[in-house]
C-alpha atoms as a PDB file:
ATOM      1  CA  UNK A   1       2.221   3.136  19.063  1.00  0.00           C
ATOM      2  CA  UNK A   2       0.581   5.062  16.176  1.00  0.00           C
ATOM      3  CA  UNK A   3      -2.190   4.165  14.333  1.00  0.00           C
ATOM      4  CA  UNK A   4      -3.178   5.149  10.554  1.00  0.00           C
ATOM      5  CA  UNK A   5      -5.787   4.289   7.886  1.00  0.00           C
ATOM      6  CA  UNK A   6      -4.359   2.455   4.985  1.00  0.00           C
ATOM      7  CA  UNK A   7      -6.340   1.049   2.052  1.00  0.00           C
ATOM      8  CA  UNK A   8      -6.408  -3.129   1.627  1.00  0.00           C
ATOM      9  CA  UNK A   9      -7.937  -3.330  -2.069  1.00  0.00           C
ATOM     10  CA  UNK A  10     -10.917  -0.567  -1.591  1.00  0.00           C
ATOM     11  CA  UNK A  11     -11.611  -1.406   2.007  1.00  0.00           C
ATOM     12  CA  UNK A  12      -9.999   1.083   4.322  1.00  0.00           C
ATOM     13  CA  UNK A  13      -7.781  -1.013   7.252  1.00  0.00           C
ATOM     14  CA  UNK A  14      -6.724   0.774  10.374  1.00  0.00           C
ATOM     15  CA  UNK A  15      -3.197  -0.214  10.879  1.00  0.00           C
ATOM     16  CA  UNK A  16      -1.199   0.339  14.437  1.00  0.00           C
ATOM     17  CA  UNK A  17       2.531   0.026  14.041  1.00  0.00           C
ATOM     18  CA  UNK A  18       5.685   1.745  15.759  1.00  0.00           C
ATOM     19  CA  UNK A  19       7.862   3.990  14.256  1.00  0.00           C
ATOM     20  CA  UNK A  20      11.705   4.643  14.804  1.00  0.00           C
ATOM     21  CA  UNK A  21      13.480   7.675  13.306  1.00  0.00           C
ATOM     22  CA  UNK A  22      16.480   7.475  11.364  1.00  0.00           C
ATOM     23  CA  UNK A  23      19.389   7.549  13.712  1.00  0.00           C
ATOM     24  CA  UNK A  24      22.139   9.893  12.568  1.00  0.00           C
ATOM     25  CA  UNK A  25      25.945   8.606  12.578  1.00  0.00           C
ATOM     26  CA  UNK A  26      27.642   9.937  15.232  1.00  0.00           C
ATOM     27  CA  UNK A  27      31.409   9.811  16.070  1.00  0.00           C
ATOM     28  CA  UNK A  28      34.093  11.276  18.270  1.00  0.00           C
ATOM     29  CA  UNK A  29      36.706  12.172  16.645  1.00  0.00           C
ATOM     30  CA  UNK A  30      39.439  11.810  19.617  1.00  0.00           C
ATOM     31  CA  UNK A  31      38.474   8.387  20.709  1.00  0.00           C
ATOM     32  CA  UNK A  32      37.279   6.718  17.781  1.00  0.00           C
ATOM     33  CA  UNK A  33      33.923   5.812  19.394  1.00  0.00           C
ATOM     34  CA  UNK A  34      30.152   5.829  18.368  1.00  0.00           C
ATOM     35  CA  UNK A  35      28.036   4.579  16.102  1.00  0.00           C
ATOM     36  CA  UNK A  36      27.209   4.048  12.559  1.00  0.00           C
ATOM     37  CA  UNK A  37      23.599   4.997  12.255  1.00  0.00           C
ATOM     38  CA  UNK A  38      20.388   2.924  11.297  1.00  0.00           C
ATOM     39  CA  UNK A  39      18.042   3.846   9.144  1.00  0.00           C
ATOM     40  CA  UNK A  40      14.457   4.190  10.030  1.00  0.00           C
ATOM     41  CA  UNK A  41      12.100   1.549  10.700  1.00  0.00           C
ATOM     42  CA  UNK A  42       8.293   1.121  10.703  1.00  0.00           C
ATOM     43  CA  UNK A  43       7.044  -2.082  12.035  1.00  0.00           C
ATOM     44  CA  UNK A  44       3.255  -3.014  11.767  1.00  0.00           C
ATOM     45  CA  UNK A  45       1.793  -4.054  14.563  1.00  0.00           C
ATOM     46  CA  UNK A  46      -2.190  -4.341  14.652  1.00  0.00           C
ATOM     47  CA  UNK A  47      -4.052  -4.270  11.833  1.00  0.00           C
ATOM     48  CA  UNK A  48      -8.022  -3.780  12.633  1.00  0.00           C
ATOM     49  CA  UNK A  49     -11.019  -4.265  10.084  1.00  0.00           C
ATOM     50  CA  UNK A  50     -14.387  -2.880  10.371  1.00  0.00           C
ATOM     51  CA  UNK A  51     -13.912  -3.253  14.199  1.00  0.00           C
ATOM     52  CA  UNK A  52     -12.319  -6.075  14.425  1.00  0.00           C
ATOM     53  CA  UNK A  53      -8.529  -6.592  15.358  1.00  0.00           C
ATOM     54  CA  UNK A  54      -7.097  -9.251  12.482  1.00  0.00           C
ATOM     55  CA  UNK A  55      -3.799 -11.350  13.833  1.00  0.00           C
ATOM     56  CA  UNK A  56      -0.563 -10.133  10.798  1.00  0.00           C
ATOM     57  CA  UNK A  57      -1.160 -13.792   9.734  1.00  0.00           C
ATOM     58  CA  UNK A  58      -3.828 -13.186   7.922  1.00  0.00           C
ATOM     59  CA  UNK A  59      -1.919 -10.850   5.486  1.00  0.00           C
ATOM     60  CA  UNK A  60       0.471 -11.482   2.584  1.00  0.00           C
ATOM     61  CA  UNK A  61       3.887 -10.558   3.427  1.00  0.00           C
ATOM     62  CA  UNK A  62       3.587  -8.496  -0.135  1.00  0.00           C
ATOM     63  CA  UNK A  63       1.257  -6.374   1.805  1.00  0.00           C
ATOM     64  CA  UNK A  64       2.899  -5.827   5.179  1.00  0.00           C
ATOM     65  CA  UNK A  65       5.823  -4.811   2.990  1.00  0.00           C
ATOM     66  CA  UNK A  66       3.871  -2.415   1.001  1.00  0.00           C
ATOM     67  CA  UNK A  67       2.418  -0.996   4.260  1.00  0.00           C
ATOM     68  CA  UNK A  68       5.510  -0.587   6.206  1.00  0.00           C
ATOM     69  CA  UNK A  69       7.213   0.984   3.366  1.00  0.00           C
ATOM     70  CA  UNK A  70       4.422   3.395   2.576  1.00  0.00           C
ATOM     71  CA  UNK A  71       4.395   4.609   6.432  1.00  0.00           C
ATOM     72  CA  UNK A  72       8.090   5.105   5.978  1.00  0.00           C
ATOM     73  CA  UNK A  73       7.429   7.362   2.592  1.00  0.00           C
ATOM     74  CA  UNK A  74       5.076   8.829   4.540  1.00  0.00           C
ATOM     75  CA  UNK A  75       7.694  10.112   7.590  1.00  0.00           C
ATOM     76  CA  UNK A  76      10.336  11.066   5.534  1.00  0.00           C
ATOM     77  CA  UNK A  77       7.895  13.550   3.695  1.00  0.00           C
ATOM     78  CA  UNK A  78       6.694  14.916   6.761  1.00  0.00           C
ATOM     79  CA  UNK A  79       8.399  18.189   7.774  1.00  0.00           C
ATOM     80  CA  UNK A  80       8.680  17.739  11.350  1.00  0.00           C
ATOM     81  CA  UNK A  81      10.701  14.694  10.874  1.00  0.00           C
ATOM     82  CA  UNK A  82      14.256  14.835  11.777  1.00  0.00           C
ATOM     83  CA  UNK A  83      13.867  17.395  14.339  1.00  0.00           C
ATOM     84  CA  UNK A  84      14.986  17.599  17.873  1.00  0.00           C
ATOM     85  CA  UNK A  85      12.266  17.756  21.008  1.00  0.00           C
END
């Protein structure tokens, strides 16, 4: 899991999601096998305020949107993204 600070109006939310990396396509070319790819996904999964853990229930889908996609902005402009370990 990784965890982040992300802002809820002005009050600063810690937020605990997990993040998969964009999957390249990847074919062979003499058998016709593979896959197509997926794109990469952040899901939120804790979201904790001044101390105290908050069930996702509590939060407008608006915002869990808003929050997923910003952690995915977030990746993609990282440099280290997309390479191999």
């Amino acid at each position: 899991m990784n965890y982040t600070t992300l802002n809820l109006g002005d009050a600063p939310v810690n937020v605990g999601y997990d993040y998969s990396p964009r999957e390249p396509e990847q074919w062979n070319a003499l058998t016709g096998e593979g896959h197509p790819g997926s794109p990469a996904d952040v899901e939120i999964c804790q979201v904790q305020i001044n101390g105290v853990w908050i069930g996702l229930e509590s939060f407008s889908e608006r915002w869990i949107d808003w929050a997923e996609q910003t952690l995915l902005d977030a990746h993609a402009r990282d440099p280290r993204e997309g390479e191999e370990e």
